[in-house]
N, C-alpha and C. Protein backbone atom coordinates (compact mmCIF):
# COMPACT_ATOMS: atom_id res chain seq x y z
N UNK A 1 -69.28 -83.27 -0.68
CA UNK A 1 -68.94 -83.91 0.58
C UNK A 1 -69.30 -82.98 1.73
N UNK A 2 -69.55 -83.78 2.73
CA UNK A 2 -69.98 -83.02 4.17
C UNK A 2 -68.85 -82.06 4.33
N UNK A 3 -68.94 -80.84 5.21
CA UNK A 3 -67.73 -80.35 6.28
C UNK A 3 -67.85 -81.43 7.22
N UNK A 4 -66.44 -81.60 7.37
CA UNK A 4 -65.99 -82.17 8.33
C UNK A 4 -66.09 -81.35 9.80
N UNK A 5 -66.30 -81.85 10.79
CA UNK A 5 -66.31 -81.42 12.27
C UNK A 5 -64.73 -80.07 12.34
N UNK A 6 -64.84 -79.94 13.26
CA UNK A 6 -63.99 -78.86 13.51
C UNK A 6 -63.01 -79.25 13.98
N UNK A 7 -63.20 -80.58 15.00
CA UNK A 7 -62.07 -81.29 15.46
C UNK A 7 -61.39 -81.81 14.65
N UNK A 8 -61.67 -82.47 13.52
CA UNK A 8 -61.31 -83.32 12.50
C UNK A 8 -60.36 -82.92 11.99
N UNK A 9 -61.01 -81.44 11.25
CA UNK A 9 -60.26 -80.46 10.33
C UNK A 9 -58.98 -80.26 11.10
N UNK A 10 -59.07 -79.77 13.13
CA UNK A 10 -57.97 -79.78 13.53
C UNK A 10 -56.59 -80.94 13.66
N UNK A 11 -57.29 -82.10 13.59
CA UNK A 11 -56.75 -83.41 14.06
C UNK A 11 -55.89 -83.30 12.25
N UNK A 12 -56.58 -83.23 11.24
CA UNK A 12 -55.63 -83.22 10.29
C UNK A 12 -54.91 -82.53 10.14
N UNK A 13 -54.75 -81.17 10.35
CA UNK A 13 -53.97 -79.72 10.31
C UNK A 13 -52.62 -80.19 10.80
N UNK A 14 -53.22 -80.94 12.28
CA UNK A 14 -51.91 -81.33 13.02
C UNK A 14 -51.28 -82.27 12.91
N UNK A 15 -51.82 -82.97 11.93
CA UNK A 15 -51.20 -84.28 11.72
C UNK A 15 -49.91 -83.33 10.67
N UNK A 16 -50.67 -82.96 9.56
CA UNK A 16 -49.84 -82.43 8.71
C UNK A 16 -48.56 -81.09 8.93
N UNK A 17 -48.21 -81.04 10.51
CA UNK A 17 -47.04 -80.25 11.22
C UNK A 17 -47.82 -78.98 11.39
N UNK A 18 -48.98 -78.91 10.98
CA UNK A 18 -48.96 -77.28 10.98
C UNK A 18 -50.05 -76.62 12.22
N UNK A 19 -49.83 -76.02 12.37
CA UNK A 19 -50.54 -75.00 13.55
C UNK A 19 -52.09 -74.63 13.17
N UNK A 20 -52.78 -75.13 14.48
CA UNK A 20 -54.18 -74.77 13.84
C UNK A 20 -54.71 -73.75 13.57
N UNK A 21 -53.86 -72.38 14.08
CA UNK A 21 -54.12 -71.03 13.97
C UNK A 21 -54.14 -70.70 12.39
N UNK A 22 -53.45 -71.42 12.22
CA UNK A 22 -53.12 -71.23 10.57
C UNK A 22 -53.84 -71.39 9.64
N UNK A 23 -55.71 -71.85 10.28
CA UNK A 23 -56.93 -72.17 9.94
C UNK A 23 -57.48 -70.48 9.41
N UNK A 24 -56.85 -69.82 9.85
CA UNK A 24 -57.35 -68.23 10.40
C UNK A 24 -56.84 -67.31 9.26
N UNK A 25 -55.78 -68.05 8.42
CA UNK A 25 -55.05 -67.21 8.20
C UNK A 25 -55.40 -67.49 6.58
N UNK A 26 -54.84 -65.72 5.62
CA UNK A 26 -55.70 -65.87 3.95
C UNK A 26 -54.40 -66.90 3.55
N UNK A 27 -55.03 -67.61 2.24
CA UNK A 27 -54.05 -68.41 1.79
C UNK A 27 -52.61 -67.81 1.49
N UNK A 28 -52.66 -66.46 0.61
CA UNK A 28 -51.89 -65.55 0.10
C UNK A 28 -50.47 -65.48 0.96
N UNK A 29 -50.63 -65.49 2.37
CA UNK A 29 -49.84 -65.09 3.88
C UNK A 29 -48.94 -66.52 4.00
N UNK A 30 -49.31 -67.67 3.19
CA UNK A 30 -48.84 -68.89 3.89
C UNK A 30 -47.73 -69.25 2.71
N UNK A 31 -46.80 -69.63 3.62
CA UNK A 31 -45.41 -69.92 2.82
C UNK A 31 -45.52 -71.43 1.54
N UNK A 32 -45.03 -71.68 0.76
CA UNK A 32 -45.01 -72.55 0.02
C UNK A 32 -45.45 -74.21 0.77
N UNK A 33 -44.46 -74.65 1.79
CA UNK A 33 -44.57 -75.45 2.45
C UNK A 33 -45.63 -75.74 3.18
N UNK A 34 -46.24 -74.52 4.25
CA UNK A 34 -47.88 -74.68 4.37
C UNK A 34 -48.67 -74.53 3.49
N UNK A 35 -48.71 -74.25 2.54
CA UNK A 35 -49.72 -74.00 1.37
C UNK A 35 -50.21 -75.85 1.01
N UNK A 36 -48.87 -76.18 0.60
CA UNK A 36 -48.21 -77.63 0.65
C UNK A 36 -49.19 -78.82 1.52
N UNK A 37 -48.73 -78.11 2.51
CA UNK A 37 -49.31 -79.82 3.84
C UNK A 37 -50.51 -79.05 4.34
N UNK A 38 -50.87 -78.16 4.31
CA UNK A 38 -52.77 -77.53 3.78
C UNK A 38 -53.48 -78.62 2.88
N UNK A 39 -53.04 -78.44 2.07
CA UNK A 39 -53.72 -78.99 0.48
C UNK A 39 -53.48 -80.69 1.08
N UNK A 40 -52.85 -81.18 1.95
CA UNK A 40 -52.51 -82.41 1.99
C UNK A 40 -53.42 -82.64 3.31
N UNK A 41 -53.94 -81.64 4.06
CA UNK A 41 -54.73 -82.36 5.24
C UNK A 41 -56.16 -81.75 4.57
N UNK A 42 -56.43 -81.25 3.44
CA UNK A 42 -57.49 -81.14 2.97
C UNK A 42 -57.72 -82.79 2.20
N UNK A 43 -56.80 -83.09 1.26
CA UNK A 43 -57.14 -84.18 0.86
C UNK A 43 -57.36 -85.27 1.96
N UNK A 44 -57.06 -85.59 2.74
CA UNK A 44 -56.60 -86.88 3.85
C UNK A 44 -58.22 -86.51 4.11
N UNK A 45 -58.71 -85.50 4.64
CA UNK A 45 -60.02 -85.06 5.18
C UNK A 45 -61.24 -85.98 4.49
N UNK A 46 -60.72 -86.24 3.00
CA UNK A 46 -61.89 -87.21 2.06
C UNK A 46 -61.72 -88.24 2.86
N UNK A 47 -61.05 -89.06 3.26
CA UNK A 47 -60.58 -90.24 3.51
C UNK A 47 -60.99 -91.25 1.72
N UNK A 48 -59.95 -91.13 1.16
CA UNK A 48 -59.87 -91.69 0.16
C UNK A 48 -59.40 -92.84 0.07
N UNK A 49 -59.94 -93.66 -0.93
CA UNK A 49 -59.60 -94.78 -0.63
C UNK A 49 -57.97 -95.07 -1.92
N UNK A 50 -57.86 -94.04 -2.70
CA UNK A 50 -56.54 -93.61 -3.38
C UNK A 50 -55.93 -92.56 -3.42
N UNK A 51 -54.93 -92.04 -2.80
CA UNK A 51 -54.18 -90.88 -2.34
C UNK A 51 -53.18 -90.46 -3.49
N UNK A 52 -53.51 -89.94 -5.06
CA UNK A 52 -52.43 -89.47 -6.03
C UNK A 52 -51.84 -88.10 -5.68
N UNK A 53 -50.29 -88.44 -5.58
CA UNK A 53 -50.08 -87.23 -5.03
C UNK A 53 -48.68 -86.95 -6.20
N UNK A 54 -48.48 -85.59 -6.21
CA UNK A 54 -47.58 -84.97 -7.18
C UNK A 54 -46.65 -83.91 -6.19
N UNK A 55 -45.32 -85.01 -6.60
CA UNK A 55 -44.15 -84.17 -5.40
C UNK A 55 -44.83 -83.46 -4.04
N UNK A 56 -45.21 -84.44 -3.68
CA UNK A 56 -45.83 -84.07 -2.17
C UNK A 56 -44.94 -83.18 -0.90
N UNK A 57 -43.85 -83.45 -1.23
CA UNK A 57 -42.98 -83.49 -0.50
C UNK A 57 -41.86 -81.68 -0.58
N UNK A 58 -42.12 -81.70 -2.36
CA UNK A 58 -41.15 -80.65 -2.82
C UNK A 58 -40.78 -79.43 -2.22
N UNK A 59 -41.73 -78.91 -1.66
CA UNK A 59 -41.59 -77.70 -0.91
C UNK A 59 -41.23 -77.23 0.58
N UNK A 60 -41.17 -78.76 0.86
CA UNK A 60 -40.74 -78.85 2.77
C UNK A 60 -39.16 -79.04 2.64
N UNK A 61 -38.81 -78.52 4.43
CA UNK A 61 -37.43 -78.71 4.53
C UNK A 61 -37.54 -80.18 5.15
N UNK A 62 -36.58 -80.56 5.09
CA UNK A 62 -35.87 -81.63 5.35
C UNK A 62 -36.70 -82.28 6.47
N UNK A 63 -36.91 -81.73 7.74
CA UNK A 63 -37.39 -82.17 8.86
C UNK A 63 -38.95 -82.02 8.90
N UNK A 64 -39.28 -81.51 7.99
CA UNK A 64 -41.20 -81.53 8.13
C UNK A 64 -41.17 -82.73 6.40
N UNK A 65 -40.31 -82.43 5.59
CA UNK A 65 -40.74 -84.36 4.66
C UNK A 65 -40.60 -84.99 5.43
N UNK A 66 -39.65 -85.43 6.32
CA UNK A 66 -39.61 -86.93 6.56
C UNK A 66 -40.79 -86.70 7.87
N UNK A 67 -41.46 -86.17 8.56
CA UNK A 67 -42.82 -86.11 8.81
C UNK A 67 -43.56 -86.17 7.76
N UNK A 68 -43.77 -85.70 7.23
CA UNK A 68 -45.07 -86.24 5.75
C UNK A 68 -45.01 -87.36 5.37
N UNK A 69 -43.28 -87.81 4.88
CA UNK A 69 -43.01 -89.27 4.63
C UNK A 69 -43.61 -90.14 5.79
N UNK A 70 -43.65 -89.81 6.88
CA UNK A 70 -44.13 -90.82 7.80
C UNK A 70 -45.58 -90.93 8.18
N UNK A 71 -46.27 -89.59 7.58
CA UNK A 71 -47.85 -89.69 7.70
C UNK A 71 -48.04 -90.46 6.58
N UNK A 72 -48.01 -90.22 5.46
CA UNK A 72 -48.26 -90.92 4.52
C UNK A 72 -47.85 -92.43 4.58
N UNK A 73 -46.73 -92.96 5.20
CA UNK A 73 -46.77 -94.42 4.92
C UNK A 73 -47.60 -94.63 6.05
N UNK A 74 -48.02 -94.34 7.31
CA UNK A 74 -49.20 -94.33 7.88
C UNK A 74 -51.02 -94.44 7.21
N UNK A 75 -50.48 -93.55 6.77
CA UNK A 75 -52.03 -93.36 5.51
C UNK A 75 -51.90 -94.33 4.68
N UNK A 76 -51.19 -95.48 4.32
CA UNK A 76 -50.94 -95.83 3.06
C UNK A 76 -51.69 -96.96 4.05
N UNK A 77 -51.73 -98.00 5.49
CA UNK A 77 -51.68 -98.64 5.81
C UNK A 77 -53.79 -98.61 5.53
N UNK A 78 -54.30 -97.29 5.33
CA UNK A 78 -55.67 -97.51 5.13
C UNK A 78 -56.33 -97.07 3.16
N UNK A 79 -55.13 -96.90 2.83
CA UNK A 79 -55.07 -95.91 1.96
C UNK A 79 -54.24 -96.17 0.77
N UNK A 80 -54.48 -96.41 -0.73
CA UNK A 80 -53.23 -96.59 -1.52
C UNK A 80 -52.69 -95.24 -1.91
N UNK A 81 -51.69 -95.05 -1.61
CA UNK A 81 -50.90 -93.44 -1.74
C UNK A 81 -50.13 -94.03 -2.73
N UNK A 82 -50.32 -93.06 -4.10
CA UNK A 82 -49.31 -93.27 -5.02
C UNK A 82 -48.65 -91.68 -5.29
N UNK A 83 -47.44 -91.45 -5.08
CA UNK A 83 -46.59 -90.47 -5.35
C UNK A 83 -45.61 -90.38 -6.01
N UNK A 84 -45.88 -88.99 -7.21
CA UNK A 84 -44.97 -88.95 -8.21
C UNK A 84 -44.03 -87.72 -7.69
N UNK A 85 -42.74 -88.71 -7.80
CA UNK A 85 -41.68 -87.56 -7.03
C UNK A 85 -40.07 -88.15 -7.18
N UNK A 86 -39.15 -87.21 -6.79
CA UNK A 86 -38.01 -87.26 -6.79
C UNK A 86 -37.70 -87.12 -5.39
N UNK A 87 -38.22 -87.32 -4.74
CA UNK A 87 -37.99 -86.89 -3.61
C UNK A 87 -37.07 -88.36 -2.75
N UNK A 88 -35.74 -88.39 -2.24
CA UNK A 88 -35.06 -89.62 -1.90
C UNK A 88 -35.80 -90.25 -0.99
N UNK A 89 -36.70 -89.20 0.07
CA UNK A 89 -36.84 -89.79 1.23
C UNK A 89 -38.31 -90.79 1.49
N UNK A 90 -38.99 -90.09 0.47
CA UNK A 90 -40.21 -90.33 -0.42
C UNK A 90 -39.95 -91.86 -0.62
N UNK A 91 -38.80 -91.62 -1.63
CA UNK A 91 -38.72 -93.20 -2.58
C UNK A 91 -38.31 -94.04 -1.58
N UNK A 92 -37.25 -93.36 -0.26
CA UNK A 92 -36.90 -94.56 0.58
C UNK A 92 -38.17 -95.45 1.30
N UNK A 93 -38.92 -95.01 1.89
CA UNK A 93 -40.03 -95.28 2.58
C UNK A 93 -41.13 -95.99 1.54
N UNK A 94 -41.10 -96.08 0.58
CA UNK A 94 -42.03 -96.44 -0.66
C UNK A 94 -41.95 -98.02 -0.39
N UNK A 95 -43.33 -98.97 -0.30
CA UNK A 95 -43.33 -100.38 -0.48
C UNK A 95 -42.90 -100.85 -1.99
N UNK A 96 -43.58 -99.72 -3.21
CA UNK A 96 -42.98 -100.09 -4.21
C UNK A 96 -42.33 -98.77 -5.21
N UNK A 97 -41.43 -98.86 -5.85
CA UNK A 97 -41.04 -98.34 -6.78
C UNK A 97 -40.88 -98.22 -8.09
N UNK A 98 -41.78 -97.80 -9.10
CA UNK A 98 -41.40 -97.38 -10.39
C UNK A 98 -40.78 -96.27 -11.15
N UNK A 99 -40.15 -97.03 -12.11
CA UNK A 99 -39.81 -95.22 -12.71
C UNK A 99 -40.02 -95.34 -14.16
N UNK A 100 -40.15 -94.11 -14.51
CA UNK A 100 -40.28 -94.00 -16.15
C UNK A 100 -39.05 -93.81 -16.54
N UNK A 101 -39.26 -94.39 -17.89
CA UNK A 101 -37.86 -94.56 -18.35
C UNK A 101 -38.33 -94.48 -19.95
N UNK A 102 -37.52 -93.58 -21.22
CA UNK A 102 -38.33 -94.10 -22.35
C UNK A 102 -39.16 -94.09 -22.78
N UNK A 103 -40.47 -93.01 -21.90
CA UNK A 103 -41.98 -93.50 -22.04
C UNK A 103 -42.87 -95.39 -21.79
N UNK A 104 -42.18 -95.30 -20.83
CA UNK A 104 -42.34 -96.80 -20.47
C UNK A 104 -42.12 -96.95 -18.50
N UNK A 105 -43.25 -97.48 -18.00
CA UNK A 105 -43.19 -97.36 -16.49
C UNK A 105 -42.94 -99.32 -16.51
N UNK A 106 -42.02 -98.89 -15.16
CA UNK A 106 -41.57 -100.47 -14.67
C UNK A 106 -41.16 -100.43 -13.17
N UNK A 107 -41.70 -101.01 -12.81
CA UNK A 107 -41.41 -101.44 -11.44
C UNK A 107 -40.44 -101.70 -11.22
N UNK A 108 -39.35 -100.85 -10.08
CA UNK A 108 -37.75 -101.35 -10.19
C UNK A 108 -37.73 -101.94 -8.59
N UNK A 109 -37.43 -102.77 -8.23
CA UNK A 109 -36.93 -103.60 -7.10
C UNK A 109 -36.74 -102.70 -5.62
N UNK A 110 -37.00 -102.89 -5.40
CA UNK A 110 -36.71 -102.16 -3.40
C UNK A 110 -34.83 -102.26 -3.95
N UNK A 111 -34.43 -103.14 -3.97
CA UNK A 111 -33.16 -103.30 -3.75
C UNK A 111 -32.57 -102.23 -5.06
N UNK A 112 -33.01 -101.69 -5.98
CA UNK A 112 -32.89 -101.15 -6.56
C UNK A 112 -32.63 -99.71 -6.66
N UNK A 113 -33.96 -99.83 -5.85
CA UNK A 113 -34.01 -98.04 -5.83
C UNK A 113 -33.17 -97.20 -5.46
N UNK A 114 -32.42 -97.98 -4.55
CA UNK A 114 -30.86 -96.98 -4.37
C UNK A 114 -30.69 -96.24 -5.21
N UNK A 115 -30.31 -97.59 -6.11
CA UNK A 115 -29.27 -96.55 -7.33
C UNK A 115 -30.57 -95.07 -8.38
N UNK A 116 -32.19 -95.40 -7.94
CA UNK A 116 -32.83 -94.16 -8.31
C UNK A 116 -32.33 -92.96 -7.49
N UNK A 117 -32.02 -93.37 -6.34
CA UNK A 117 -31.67 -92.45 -5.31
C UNK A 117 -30.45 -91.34 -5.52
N UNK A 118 -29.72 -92.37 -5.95
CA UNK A 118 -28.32 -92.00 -6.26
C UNK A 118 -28.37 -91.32 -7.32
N UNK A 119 -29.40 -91.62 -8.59
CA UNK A 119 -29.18 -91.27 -9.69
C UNK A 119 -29.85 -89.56 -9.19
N UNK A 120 -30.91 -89.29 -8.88
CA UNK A 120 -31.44 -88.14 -8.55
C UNK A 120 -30.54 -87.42 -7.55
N UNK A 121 -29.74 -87.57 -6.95
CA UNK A 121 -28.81 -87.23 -6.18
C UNK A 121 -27.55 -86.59 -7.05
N UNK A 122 -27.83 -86.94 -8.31
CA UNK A 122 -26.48 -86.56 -9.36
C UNK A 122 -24.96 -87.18 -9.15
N UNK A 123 -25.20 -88.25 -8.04
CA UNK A 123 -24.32 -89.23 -8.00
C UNK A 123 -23.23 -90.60 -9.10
């Protein structure tokens, strides 16, 4: 694939909360969470037309997921984003929900997912 423009690369950086300076910087220096939404404005950069993502979310605090949660259901509107995660805030925002269960995947109900919520919550 091409490099992308310079603007681009920036326009995703910032989408994904993070500082463009941070373009500058060795991977080694960058905390879990930028390492994280790095790797996530590198992917977005393909413009893919399927977004598999694995606990996307795991390594952010509280207030930079539910920014990701909200780029991504953004992205999802050009984009099928499928994400495997525990993440509540993740599953809240999700059009659909499955879970494995058994070795067996099933689609559980919007109205449902609460109680996934709850259950991962140790509720």
């Amino acid at each position: 694939a091409a490099i992308p423009p310079k603007e681009t690369s920036e326009a995703a950086v910032r989408a994904c909360g993070l500082s463009v300076s941070l373009l500058d910087q060795e991977m080694d220096t960058l905390s879990g969470g930028e390492k994280q939404r790095l790797c996530l404005a590198r992917s977005l950069l393909l413009n893919p037309s399927i977004l598999l993502l694995d606990e996307p979310t795991s390594a952010l605090d509280p207030r930079s997921e539910d920014d990701i949660c909200t780029l991504l259901r953004e992205t999802s509107k050009d984009t099928t984003v499928i994400c495997v995660t525990h993440s509540r805030a993740l599953i809240a925002k999700a059009d659909h929900v499955a879970a494995l269960e058994e070795r067996h995947l099933a689609e559980v109900p919007l109205a449902a997912s609460e109680r996934i919520v709850r259950l991962l919550e140790g509720s």
